[in-house]
PDB file of N, CA and C in Angstrom:
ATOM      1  N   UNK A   1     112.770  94.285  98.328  1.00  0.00           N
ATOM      2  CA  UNK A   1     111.934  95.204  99.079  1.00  0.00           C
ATOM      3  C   UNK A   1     110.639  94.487  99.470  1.00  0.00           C
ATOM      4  N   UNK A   2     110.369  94.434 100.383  1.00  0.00           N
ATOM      5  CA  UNK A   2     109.046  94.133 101.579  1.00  0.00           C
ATOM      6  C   UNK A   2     107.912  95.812 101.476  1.00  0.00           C
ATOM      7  N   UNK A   3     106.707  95.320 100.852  1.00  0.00           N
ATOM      8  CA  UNK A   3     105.875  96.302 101.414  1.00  0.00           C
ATOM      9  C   UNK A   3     104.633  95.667 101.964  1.00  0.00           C
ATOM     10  N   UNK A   4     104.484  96.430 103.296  1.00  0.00           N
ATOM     11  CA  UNK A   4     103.303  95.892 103.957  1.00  0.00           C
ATOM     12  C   UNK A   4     102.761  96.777 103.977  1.00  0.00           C
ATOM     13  N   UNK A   5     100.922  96.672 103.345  1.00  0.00           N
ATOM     14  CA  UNK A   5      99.999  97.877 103.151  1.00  0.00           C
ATOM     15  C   UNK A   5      99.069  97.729 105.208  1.00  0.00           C
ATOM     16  N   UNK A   6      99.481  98.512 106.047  1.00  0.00           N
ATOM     17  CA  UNK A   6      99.201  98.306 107.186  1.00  0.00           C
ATOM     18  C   UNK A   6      98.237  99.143 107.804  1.00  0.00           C
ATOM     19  N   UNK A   7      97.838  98.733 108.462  1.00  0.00           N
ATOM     20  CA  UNK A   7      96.750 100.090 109.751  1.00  0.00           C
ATOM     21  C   UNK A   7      97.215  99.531 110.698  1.00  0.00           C
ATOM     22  N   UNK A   8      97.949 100.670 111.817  1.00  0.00           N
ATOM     23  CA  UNK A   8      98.517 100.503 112.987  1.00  0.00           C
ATOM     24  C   UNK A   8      97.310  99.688 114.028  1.00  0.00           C
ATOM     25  N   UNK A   9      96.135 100.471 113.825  1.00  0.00           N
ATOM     26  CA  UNK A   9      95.278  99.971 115.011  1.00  0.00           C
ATOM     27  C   UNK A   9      94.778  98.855 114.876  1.00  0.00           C
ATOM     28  N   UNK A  10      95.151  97.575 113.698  1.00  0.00           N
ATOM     29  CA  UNK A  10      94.133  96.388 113.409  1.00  0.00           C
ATOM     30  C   UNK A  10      95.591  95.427 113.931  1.00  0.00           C
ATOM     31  N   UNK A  11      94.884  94.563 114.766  1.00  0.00           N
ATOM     32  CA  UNK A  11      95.868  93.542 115.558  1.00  0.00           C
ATOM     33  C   UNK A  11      96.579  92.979 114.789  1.00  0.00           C
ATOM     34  N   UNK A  12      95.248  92.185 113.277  1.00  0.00           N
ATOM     35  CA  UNK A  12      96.164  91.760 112.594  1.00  0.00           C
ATOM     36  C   UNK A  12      97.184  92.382 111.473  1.00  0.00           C
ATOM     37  N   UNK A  13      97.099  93.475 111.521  1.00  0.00           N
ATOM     38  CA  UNK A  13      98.041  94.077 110.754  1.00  0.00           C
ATOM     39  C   UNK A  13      99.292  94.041 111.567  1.00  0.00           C
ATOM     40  N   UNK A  14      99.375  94.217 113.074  1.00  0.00           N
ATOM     41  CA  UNK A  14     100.289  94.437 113.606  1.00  0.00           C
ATOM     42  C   UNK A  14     100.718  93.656 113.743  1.00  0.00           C
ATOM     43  N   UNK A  15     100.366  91.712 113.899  1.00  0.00           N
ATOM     44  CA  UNK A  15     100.658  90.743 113.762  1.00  0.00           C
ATOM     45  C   UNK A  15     101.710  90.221 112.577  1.00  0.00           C
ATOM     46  N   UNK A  16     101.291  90.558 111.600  1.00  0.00           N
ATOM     47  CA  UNK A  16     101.543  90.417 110.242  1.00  0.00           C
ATOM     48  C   UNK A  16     103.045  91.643 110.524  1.00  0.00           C
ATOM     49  N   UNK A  17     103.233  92.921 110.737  1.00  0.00           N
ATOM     50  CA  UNK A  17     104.750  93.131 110.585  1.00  0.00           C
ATOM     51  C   UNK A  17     105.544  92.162 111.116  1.00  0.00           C
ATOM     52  N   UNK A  18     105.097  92.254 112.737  1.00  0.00           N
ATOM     53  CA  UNK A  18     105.908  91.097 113.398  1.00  0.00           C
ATOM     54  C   UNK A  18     106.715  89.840 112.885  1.00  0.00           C
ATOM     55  N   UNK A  19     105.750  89.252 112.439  1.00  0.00           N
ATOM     56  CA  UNK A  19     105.733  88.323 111.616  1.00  0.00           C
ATOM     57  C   UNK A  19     107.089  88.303 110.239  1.00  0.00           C
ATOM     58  N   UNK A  20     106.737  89.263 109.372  1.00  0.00           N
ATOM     59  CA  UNK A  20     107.249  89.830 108.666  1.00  0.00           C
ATOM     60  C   UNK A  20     109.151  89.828 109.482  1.00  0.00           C
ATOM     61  N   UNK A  21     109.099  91.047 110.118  1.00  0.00           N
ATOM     62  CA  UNK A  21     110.342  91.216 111.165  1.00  0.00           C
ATOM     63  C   UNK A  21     110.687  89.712 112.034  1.00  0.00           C
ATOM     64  N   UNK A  22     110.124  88.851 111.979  1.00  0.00           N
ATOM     65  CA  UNK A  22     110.786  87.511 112.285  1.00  0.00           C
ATOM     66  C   UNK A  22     110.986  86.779 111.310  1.00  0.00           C
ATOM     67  N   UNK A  23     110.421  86.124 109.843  1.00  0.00           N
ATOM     68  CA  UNK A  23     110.813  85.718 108.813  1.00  0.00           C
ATOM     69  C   UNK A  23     111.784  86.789 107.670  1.00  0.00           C
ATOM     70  N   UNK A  24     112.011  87.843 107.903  1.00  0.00           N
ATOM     71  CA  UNK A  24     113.252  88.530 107.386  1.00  0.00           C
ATOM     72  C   UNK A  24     114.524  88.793 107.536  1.00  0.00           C
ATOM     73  N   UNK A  25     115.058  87.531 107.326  1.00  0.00           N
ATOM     74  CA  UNK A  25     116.449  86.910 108.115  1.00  0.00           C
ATOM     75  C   UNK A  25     117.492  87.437 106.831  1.00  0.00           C
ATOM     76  N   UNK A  26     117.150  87.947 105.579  1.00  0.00           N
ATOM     77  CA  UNK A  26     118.038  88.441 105.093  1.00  0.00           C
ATOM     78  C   UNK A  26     118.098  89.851 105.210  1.00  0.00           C
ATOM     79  N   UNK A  27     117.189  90.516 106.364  1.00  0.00           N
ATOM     80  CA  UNK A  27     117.396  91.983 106.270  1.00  0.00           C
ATOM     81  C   UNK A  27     117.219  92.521 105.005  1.00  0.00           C
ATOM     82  N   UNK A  28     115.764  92.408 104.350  1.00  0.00           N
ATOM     83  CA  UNK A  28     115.391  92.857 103.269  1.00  0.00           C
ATOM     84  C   UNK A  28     114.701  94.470 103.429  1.00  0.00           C
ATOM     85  N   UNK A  29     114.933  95.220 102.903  1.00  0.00           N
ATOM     86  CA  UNK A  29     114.503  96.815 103.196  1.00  0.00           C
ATOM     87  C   UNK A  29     112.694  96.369 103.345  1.00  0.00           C
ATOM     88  N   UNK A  30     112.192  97.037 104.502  1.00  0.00           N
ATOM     89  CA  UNK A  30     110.765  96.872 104.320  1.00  0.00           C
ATOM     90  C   UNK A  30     110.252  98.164 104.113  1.00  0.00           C
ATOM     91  N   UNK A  31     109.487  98.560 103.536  1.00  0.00           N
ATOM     92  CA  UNK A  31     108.120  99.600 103.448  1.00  0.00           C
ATOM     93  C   UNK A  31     106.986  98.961 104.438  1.00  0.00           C
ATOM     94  N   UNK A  32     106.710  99.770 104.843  1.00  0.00           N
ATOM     95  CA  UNK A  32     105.335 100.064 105.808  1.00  0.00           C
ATOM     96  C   UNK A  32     104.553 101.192 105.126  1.00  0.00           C
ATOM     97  N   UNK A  33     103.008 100.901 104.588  1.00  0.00           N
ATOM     98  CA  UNK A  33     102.502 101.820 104.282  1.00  0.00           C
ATOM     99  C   UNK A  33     100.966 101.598 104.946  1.00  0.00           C
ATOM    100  N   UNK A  34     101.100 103.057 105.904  1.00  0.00           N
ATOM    101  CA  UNK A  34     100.052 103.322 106.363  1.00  0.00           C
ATOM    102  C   UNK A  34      98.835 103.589 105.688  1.00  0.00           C
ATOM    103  N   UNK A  35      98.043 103.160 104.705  1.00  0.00           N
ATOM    104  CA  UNK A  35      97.544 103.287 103.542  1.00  0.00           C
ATOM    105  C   UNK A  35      95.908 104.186 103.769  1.00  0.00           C
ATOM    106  N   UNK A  36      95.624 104.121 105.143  1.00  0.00           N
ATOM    107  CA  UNK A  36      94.794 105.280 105.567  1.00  0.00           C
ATOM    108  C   UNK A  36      95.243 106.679 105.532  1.00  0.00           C
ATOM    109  N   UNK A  37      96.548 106.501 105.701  1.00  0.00           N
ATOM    110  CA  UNK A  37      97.038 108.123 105.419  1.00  0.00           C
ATOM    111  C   UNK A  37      98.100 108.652 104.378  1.00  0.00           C
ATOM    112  N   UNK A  38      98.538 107.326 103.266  1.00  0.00           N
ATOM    113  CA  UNK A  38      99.047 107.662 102.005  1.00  0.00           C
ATOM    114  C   UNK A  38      98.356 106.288 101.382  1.00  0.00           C
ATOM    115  N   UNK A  39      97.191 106.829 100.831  1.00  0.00           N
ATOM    116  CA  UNK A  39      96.027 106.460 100.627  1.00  0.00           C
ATOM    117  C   UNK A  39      96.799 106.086  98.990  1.00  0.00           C
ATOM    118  N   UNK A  40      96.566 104.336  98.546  1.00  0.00           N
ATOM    119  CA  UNK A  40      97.215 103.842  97.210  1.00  0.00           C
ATOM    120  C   UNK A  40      95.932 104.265  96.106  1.00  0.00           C
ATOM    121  N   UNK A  41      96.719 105.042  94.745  1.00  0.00           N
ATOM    122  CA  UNK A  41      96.200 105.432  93.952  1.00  0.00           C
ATOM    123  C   UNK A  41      95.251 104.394  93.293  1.00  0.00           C
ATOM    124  N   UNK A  42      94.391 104.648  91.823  1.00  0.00           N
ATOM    125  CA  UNK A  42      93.741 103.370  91.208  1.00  0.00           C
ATOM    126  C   UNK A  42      94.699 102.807  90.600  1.00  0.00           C
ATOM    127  N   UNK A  43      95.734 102.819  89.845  1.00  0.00           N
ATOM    128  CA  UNK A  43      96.869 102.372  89.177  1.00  0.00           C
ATOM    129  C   UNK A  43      98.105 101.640  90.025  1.00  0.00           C
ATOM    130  N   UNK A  44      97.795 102.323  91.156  1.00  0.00           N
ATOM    131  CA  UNK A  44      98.561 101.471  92.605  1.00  0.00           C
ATOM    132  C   UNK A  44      97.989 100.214  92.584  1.00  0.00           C
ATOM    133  N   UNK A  45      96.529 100.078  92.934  1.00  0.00           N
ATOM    134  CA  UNK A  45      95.444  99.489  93.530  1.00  0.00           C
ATOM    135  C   UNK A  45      95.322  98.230  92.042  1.00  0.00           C
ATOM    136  N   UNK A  46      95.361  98.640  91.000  1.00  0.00           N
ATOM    137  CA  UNK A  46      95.280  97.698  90.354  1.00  0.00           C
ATOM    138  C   UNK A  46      96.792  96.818  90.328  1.00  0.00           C
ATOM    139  N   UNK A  47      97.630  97.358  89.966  1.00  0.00           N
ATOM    140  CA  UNK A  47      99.019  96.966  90.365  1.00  0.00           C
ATOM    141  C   UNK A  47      98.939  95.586  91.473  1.00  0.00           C
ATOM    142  N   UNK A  48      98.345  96.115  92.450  1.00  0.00           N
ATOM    143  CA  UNK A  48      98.417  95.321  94.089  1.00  0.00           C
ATOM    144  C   UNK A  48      97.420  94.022  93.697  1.00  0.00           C
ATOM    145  N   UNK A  49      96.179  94.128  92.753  1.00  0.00           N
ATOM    146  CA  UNK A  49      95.270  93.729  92.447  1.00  0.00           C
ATOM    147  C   UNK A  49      95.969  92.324  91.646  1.00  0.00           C
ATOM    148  N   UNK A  50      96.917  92.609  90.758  1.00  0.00           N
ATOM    149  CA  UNK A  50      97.219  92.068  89.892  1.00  0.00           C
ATOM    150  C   UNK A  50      98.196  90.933  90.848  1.00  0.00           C
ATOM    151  N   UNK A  51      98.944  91.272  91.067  1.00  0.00           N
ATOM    152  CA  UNK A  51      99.892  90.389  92.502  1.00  0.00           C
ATOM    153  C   UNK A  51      98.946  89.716  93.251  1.00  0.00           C
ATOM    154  N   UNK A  52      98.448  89.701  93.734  1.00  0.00           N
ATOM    155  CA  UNK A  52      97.154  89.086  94.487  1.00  0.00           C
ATOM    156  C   UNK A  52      96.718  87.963  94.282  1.00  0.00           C
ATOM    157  N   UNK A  53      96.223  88.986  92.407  1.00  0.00           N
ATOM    158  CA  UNK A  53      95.216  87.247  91.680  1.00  0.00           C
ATOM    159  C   UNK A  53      93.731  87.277  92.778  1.00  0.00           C
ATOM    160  N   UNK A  54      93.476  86.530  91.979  1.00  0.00           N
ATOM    161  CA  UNK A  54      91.985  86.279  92.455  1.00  0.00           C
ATOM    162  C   UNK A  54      90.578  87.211  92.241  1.00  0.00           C
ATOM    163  N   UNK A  55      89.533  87.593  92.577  1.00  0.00           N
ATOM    164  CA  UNK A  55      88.235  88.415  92.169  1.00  0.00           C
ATOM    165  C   UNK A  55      88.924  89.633  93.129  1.00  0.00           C
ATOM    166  N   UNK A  56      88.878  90.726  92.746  1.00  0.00           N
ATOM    167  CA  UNK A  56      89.013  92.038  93.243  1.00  0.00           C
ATOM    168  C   UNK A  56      88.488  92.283  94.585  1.00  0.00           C
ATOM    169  N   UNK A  57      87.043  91.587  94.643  1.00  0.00           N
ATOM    170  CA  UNK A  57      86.292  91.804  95.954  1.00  0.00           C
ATOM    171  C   UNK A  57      87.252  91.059  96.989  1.00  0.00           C
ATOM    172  N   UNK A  58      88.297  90.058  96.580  1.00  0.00           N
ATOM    173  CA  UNK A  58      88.619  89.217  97.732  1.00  0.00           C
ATOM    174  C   UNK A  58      90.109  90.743  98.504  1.00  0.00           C
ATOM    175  N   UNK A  59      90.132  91.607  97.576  1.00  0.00           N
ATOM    176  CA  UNK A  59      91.259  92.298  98.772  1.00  0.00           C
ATOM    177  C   UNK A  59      90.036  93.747  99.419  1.00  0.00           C
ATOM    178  N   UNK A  60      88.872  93.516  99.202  1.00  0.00           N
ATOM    179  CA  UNK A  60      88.186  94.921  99.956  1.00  0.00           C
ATOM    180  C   UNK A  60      87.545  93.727 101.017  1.00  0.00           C
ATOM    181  N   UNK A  61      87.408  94.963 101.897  1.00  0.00           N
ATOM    182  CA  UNK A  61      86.323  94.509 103.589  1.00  0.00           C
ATOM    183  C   UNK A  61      85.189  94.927 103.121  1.00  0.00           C
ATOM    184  N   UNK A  62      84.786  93.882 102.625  1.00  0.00           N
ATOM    185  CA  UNK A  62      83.125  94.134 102.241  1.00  0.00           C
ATOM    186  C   UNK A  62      81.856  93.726 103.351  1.00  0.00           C
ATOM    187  N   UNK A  63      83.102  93.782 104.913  1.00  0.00           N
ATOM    188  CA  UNK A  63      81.757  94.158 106.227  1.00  0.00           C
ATOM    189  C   UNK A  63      81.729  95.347 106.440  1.00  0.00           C
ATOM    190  N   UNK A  64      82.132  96.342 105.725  1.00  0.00           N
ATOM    191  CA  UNK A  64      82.966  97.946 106.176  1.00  0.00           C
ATOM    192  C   UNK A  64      81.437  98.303 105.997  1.00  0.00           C
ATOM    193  N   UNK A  65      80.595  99.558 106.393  1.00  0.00           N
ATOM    194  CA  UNK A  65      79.548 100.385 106.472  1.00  0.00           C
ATOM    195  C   UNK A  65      80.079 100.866 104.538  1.00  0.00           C
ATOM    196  N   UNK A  66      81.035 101.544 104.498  1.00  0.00           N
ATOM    197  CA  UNK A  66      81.009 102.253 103.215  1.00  0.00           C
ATOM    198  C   UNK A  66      80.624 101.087 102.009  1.00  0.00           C
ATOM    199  N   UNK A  67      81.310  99.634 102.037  1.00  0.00           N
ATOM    200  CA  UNK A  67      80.807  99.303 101.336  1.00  0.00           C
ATOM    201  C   UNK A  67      79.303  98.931 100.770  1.00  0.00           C
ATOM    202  N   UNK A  68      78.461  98.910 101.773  1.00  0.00           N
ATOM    203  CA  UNK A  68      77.065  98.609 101.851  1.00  0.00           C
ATOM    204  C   UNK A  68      76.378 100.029 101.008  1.00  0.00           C
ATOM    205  N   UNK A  69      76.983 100.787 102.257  1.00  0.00           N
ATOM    206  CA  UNK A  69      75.948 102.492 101.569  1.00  0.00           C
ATOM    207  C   UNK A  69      76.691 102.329 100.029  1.00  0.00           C
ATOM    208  N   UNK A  70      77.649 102.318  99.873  1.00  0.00           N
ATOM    209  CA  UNK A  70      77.787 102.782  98.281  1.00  0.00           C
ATOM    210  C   UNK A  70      77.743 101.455  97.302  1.00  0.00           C
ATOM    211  N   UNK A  71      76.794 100.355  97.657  1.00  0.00           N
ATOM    212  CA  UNK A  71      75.940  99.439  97.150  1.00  0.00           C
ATOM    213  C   UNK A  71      76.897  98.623  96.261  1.00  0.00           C
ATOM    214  N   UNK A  72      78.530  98.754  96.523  1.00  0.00           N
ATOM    215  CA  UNK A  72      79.649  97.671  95.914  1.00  0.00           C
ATOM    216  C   UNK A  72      79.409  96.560  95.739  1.00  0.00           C
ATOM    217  N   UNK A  73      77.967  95.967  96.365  1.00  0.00           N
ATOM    218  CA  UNK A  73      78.073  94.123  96.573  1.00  0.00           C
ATOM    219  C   UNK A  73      76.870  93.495  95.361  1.00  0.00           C
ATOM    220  N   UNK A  74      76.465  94.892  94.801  1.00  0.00           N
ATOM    221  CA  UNK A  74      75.747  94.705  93.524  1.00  0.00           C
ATOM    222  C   UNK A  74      76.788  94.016  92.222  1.00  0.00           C
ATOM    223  N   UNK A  75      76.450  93.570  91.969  1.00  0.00           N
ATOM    224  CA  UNK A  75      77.383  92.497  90.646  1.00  0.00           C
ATOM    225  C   UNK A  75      77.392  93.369  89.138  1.00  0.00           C
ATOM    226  N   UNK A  76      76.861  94.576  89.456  1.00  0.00           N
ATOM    227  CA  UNK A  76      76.571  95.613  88.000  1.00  0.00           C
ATOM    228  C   UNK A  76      78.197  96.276  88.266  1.00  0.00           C
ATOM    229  N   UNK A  77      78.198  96.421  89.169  1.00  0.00           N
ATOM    230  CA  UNK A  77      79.155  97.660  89.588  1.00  0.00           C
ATOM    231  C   UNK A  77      80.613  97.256  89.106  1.00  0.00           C
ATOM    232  N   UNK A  78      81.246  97.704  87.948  1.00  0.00           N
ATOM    233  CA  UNK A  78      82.285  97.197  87.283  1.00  0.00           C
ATOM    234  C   UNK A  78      83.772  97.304  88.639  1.00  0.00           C
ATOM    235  N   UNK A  79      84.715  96.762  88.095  1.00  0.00           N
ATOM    236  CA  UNK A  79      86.001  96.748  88.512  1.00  0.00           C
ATOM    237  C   UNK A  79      86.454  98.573  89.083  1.00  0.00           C
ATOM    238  N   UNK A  80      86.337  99.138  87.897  1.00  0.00           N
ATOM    239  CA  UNK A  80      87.210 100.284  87.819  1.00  0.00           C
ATOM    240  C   UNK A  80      86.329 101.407  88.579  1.00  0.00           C
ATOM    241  N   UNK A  81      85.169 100.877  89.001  1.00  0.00           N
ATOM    242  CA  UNK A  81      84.365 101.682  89.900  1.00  0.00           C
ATOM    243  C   UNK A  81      84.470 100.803  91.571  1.00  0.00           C
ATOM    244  N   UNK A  82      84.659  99.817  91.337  1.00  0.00           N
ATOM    245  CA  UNK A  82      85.656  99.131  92.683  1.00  0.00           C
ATOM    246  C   UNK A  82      86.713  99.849  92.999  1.00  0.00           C
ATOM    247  N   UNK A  83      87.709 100.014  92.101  1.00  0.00           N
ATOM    248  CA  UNK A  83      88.654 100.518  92.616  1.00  0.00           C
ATOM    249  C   UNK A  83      89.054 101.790  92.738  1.00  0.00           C
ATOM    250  N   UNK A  84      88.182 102.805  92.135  1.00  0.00           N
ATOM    251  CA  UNK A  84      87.776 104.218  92.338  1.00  0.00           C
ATOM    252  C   UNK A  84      86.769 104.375  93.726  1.00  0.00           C
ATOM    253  N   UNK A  85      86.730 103.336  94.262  1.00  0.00           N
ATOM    254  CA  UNK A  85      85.575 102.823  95.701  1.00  0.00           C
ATOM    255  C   UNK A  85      86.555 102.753  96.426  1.00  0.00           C
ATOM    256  N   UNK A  86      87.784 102.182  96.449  1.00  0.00           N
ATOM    257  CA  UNK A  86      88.496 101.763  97.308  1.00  0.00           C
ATOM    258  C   UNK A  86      89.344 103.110  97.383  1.00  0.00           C
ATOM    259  N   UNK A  87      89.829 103.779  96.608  1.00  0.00           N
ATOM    260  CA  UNK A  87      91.062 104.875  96.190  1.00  0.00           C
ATOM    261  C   UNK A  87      90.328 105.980  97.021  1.00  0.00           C
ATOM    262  N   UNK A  88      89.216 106.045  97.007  1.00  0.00           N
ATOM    263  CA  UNK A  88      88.161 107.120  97.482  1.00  0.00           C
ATOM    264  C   UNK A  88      87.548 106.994  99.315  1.00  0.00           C
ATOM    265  N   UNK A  89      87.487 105.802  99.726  1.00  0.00           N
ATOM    266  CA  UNK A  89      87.408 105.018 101.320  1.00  0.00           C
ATOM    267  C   UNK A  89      88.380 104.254 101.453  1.00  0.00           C
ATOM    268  N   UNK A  90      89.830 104.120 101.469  1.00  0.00           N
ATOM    269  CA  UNK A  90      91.071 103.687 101.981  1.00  0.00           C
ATOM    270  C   UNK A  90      90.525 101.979 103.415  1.00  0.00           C
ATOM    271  N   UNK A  91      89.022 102.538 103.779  1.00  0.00           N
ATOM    272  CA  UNK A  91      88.767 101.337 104.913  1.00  0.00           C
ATOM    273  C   UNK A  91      88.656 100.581 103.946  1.00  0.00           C
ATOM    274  N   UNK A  92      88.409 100.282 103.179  1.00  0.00           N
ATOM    275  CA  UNK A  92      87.739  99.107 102.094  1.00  0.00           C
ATOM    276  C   UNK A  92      88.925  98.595 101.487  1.00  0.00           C
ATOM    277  N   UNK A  93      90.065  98.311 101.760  1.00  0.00           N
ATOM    278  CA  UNK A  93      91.162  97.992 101.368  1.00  0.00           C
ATOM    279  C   UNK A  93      91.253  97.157 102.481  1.00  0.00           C
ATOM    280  N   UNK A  94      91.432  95.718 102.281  1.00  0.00           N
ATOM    281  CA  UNK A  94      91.501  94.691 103.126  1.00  0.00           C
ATOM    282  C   UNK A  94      93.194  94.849 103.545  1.00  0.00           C
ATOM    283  N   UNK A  95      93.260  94.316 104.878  1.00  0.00           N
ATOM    284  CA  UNK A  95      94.486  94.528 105.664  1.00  0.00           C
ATOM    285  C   UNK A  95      94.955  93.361 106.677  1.00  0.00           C
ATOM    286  N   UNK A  96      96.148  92.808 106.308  1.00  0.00           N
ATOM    287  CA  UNK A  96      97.443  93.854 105.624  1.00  0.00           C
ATOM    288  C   UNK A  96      97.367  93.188 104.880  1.00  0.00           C
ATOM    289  N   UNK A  97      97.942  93.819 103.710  1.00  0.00           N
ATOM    290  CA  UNK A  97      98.742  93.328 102.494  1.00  0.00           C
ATOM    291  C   UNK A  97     100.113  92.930 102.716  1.00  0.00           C
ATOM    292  N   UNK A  98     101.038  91.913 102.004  1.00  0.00           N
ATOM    293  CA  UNK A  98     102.113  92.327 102.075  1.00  0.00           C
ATOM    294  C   UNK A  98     102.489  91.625 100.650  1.00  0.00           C
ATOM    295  N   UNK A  99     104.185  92.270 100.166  1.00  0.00           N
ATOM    296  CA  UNK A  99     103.972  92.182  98.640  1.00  0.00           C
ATOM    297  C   UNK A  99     105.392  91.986  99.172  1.00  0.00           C
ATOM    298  N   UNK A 100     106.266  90.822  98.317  1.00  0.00           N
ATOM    299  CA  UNK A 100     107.587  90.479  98.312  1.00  0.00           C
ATOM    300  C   UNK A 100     107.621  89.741  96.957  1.00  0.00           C
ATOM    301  N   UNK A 101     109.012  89.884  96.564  1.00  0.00           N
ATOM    302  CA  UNK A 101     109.682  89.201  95.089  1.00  0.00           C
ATOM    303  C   UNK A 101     108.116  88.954  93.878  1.00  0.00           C
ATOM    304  N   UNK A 102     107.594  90.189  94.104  1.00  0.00           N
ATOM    305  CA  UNK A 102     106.355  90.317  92.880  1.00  0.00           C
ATOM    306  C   UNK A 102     105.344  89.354  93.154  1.00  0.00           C
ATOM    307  N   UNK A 103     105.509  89.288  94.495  1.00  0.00           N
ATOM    308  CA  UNK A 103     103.810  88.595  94.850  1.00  0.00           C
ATOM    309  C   UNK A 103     103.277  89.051  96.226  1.00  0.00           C
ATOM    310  N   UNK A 104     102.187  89.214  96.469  1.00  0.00           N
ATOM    311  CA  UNK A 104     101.255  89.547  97.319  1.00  0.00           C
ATOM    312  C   UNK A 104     100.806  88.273  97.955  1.00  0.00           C
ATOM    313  N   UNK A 105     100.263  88.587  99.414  1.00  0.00           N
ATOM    314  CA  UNK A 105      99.010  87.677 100.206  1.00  0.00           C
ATOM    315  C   UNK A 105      98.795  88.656 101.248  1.00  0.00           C
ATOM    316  N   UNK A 106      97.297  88.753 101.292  1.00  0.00           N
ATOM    317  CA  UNK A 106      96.452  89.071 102.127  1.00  0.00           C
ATOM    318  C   UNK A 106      96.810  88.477 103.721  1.00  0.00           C
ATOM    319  N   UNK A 107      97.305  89.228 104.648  1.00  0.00           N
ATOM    320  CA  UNK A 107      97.896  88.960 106.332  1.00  0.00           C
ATOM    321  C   UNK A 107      96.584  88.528 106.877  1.00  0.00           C
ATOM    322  N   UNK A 108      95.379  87.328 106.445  1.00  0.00           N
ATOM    323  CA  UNK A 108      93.991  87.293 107.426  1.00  0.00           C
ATOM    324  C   UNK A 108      94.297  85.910 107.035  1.00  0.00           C
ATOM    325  N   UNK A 109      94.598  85.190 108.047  1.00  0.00           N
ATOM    326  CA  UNK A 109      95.544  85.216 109.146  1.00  0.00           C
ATOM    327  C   UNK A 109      96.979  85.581 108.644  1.00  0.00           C
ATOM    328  N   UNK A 110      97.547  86.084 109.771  1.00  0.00           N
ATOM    329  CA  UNK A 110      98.932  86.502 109.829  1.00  0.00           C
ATOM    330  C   UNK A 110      99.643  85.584 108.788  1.00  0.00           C
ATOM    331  N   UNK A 111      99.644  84.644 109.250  1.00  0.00           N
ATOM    332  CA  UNK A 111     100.421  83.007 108.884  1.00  0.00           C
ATOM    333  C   UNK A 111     100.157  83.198 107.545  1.00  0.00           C
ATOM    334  N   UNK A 112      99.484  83.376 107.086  1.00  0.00           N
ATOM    335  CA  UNK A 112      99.598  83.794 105.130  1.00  0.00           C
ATOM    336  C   UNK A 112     100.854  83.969 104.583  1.00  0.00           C
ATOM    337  N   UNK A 113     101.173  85.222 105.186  1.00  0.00           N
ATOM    338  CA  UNK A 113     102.300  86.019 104.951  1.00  0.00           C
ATOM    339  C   UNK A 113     103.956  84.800 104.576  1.00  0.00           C
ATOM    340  N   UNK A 114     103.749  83.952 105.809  1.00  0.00           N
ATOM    341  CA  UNK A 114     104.756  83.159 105.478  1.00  0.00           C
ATOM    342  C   UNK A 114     104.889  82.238 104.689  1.00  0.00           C
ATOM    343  N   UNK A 115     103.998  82.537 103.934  1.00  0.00           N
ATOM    344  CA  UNK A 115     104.259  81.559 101.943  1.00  0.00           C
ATOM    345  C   UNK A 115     105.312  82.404 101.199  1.00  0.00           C
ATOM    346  N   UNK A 116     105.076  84.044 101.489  1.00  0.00           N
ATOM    347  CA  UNK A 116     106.571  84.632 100.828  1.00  0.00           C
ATOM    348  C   UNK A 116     107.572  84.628 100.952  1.00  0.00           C
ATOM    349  N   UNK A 117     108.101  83.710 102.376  1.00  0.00           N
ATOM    350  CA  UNK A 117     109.055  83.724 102.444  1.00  0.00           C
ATOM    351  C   UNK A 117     109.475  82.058 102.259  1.00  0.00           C
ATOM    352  N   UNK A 118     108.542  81.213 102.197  1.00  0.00           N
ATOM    353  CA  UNK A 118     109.233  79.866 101.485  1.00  0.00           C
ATOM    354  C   UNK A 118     110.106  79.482 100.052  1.00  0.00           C
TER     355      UNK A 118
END
């Protein structure tokens, strides 16, 4: 199973299915999740977090307006209030995700994506 965490209206998200739908030569079932409008829980979010790897801040858009007003870029502000930040403003969830055979990469640039399928 293929899940790509997507927003229809961001190029590179739409890049990144494409993408996806041309390196999926075994016809692997994909998920598409519109994640602005089935918005991933904190237990989701850590889950996705964990696949990822890396500092938490690297999967939020920390140019987004919400992150500024609700002062996320302060270094006090623990994890689990990150991700009760993110569960709560769905924009702050960097895009796309995509998650295959229990690993994740961030679609910025598209071309990411195709390390999951090497």
């Amino acid at each position: 199973m293929i899940t790509i965490y997507h927003n229809p209206r961001c190029s590179k998200s739409r890049a990144t299915c494409d993408l996806v739908a041309d390196a999926n030569a075994a016809n692997e079932p994909v998920e598409v999740v519109e994640y602005l409008k089935t918005v991933p829980t904190v237990e989701q979010l850590k889950s996705l977090h964990a696949l990822l790897g890396g500092p938490l801040r690297d999967m939020m858009r920390t140019n987004e307006t919400e992150y500024a007003e609700l002062g996320l870029a302060d270094e006090n502000v623990s994890d689990d209030q990150l991700y009760a930040a993110i569960a709560k403003h769905p924009t702050l969830l960097q895009r796309p995700i995509v998650v295959r055979n229990g690993r994740a990469v961030i679609g910025r640039p598209p071309e990411n994506v195709a390390t999951l399928f090497a």
